[in-house]
Protein backbone atom coordinates (compact mmCIF):
# COMPACT_ATOMS: atom_id res chain seq x y z
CA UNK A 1 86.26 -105.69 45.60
CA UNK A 2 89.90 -106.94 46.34
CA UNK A 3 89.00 -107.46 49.86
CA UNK A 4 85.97 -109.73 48.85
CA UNK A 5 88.12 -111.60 46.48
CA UNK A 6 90.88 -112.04 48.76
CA UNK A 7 87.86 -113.65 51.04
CA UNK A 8 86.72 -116.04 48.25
CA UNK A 9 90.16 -117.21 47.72
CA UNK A 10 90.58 -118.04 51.32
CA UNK A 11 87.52 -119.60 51.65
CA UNK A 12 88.28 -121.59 48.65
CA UNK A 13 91.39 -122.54 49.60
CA UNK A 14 89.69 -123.94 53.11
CA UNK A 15 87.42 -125.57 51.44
CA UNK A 16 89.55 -127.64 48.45
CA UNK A 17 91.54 -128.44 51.76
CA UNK A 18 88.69 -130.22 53.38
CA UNK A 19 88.04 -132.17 49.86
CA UNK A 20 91.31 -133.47 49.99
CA UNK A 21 91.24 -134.74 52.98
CA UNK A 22 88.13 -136.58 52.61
CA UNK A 23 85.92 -134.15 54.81
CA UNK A 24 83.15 -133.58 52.62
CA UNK A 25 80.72 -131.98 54.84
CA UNK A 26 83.38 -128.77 55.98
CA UNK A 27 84.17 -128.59 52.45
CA UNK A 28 80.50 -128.70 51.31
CA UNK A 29 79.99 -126.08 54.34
CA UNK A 30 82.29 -123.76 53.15
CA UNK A 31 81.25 -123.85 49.00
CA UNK A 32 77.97 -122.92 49.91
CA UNK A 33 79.21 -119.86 52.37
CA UNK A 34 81.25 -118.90 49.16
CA UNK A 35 78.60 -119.30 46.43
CA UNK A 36 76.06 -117.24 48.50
CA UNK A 37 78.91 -114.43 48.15
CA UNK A 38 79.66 -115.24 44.94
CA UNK A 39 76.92 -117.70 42.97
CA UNK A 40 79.26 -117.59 39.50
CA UNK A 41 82.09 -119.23 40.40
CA UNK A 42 82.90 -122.28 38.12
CA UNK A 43 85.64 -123.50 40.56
CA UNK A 44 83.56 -123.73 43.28
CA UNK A 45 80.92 -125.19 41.68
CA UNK A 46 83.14 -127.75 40.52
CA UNK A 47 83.97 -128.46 43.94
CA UNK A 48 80.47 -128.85 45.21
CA UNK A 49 79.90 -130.87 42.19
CA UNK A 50 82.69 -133.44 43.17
CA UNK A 51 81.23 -133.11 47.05
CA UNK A 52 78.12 -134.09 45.59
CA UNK A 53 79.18 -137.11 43.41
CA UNK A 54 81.39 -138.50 46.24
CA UNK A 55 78.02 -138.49 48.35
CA UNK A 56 76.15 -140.43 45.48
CA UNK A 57 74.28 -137.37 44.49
CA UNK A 58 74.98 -138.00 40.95
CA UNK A 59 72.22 -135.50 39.74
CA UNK A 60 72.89 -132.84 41.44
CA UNK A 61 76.81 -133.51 40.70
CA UNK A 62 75.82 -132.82 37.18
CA UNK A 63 73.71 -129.82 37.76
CA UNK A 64 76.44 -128.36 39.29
CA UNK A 65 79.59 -129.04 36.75
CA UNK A 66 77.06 -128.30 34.17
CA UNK A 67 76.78 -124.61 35.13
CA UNK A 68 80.93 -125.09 35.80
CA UNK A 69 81.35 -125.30 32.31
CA UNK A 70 78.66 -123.11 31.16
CA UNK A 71 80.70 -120.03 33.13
CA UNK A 72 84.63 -121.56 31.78
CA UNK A 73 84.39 -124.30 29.22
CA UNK A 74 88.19 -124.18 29.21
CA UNK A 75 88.91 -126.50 32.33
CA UNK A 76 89.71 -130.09 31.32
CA UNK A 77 88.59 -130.91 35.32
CA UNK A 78 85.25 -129.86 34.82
CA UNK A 79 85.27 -132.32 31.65
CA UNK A 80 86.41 -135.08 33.20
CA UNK A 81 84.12 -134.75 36.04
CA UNK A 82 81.06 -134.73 34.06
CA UNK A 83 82.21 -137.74 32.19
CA UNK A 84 82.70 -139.25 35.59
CA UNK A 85 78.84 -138.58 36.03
CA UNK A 86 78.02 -140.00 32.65
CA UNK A 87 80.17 -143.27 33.48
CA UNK A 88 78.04 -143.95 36.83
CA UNK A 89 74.48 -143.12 34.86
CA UNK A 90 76.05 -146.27 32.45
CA UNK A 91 75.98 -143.03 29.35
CA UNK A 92 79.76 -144.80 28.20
CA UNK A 93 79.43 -142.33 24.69
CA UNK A 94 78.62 -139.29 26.59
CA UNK A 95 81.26 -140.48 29.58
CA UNK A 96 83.87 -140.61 26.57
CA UNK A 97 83.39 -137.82 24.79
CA UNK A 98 83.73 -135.79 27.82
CA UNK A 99 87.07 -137.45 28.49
CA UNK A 100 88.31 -136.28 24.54
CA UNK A 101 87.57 -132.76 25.43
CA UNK A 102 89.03 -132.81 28.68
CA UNK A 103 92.43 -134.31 27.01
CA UNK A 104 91.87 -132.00 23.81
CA UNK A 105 92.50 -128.86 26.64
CA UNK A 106 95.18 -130.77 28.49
CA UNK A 107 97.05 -133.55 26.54
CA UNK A 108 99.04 -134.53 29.56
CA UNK A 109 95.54 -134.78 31.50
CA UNK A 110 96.59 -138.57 32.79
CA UNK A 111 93.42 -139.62 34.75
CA UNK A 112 91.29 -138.60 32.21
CA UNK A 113 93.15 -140.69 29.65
CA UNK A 114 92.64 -143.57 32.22
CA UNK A 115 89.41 -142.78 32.85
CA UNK A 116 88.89 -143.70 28.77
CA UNK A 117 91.46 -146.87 29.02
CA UNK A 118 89.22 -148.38 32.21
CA UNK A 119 85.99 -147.00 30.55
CA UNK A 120 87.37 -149.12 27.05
CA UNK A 121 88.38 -152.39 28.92
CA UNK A 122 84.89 -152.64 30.42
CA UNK A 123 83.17 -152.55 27.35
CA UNK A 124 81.53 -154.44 24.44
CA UNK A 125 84.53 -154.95 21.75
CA UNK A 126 82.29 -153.40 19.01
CA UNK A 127 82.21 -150.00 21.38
CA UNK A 128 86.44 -149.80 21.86
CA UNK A 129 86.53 -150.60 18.55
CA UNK A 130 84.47 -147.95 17.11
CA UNK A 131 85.94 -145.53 19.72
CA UNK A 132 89.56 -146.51 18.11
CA UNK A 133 88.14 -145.84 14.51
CA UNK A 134 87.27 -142.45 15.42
CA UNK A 135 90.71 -141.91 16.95
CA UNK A 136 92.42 -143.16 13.92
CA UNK A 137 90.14 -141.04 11.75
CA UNK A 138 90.77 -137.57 13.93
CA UNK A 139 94.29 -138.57 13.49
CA UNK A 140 95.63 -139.61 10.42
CA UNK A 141 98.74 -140.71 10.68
CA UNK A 142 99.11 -141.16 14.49
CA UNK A 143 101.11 -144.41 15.19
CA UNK A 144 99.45 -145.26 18.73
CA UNK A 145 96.06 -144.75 17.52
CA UNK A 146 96.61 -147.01 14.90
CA UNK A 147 98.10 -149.35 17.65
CA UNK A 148 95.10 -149.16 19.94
CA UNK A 149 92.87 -149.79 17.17
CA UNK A 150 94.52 -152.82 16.16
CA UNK A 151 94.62 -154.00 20.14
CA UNK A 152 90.94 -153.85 20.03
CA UNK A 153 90.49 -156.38 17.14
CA UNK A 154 93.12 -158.66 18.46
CA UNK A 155 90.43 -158.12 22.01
CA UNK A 156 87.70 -158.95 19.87
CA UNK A 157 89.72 -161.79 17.99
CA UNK A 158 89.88 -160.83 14.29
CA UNK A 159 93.43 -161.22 14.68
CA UNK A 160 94.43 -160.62 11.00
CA UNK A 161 93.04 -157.05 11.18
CA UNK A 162 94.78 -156.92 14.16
CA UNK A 163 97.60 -157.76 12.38
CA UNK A 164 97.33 -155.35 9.68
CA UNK A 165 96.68 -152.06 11.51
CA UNK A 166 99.43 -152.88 14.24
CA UNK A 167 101.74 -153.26 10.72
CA UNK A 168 99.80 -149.92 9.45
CA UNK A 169 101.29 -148.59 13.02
CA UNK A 170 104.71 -149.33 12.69
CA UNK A 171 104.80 -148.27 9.48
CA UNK A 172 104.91 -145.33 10.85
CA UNK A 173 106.79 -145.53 13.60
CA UNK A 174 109.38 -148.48 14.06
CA UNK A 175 110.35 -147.79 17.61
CA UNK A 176 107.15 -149.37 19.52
CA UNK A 177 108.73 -152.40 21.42
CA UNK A 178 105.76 -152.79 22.88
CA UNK A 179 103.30 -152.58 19.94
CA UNK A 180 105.96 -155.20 18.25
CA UNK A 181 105.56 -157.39 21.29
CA UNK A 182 101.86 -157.54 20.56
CA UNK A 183 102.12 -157.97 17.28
CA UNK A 184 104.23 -161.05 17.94
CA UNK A 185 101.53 -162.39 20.43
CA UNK A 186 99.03 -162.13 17.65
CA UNK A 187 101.33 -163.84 14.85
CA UNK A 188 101.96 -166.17 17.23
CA UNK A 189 98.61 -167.38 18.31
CA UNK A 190 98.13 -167.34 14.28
CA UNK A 191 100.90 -169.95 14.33
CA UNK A 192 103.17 -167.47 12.11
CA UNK A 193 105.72 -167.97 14.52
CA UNK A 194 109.31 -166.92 12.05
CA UNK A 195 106.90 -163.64 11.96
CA UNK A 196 106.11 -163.32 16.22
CA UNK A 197 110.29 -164.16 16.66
CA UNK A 198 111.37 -161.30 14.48
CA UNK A 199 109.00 -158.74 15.54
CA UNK A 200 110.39 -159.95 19.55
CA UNK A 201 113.82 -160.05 18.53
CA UNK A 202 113.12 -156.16 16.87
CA UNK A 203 111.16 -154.99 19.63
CA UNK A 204 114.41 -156.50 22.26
CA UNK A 205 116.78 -154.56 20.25
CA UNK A 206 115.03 -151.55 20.82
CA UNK A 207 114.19 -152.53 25.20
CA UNK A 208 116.62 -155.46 25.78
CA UNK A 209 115.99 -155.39 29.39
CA UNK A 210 112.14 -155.99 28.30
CA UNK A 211 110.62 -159.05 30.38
CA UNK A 212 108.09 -159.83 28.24
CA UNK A 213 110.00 -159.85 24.92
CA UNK A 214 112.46 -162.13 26.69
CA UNK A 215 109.67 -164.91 27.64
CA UNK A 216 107.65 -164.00 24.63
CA UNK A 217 110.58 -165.16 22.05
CA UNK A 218 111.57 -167.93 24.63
CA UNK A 219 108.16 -169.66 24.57
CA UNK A 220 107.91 -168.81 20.19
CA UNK A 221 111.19 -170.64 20.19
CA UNK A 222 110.19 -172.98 22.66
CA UNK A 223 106.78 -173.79 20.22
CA UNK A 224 108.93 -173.79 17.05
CA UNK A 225 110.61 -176.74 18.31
CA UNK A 226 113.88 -174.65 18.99
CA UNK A 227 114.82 -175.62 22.19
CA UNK A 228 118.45 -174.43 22.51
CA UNK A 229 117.87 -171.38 21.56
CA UNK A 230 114.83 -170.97 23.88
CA UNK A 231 116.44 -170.99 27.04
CA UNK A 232 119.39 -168.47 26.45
CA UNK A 233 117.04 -166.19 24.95
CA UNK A 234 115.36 -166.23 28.63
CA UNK A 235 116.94 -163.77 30.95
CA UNK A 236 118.34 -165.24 34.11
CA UNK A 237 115.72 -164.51 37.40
């Protein structure tokens, strides 16, 4: 059995090789040599699965991840690929909610949380918005969920409920310069502009070398009439 094993693993190896170097067909080669060995393996199905999606064989790339998961649920990979599927078959509820399990098993899992920041910007404002909701909801009390939710409205241009769940945010945590930043955006394009300065002038105190809070406060001066203040509070280039 450890001889067998020790086969699998080599072969796998080989074969994740291949993937990463772009050469689908060795690497689709050597999964099926493995999974006529061994048909249960949920990492090499996952493998063929991704072999299979990078040849546009989007059904059979979910066939495949499907029984992935149904033999080790536990692997955020095998989440994130089948949202991948879901995203391409236009599914952007399905797509998502594979990304949340995939980051519920790894929090750190990075492309899967870009996977639902791309997935978000492409979509109808009422969709991000109701995906924020059910953030903030799961996580009462969470800062950045509260912040994402309220970058959504200011998206979808209700800036005053923007405004009140980026407040809701900070609230709970102060130290977001760049939540304050776009809060001040909002308050500014509300023409609350003593409101946009302070929140720039907080959010420098906390990143002074911060770009945008420099030519954020510089053009709220700038629109405030306060022109000798503007330019100082512009970092030289």
């Amino acid at each position: 059995m450890t001889d067998i094993q020790n086969q699998l693993d080599a072969l796998y190896a080989q074969a994740l090789d291949h993937f990463r170097a772009e050469r689908f067909g060795e690497a689709e080669a050597l999964g099926r040599e493995i999974l006529a060995l061994q048909p249960k393996l949920a990492q090499t199905l996952h493998l063929m699965s991704a072999v299979a999606l990078r040849g546009g064989r989007v059904q059979e790339a979910a066939v495949l991840v499907e029984r992935a998961i149904a033999l080790d649920g536990r692997v955020a990979t095998f989440h994130n690929t089948l949202g991948e599927i879901y995203r391409q078959q236009g599914q952007v509820e399905s797509a998502l909610a594979c990304y949340e399990r995939a980051l519920a098993l790894q929090p750190d899992f990075a492309h899967a949380r870009g996977n639902i920041e791309q997935i978000l910007a492409g979509c109808d404002d009422k969709v991000a918005i109701a995906y924020y909701r059910r953030q903030v909801e799961a996580q009462p009390g969470h800062a950045p969920a509260l912040a994402n939710l309220a970058s959504a409205f200011a998206r979808a241009g209700e800036a005053e409920t923007a405004v009140t769940f980026y407040r809701q945010g900070l609230a709970l945590n102060a130290a977001m310069p760049n939540v304050l930043c776009n809060l001040g955006l909002v308050l500014s394009d509300l023409g609350r502009l003593d409101e946009a300065i302070d929140c720039y002038l907080t959010g420098l105190k906390l990143q002074p070398e911060s770009v945008d809070g420099h030519n954020n406060l510089s053009l709220a001066l700038l629109l405030k009439g306060d022109y000798a203040t503007a330019w100082p509070a512009h970092p030289a280039a």
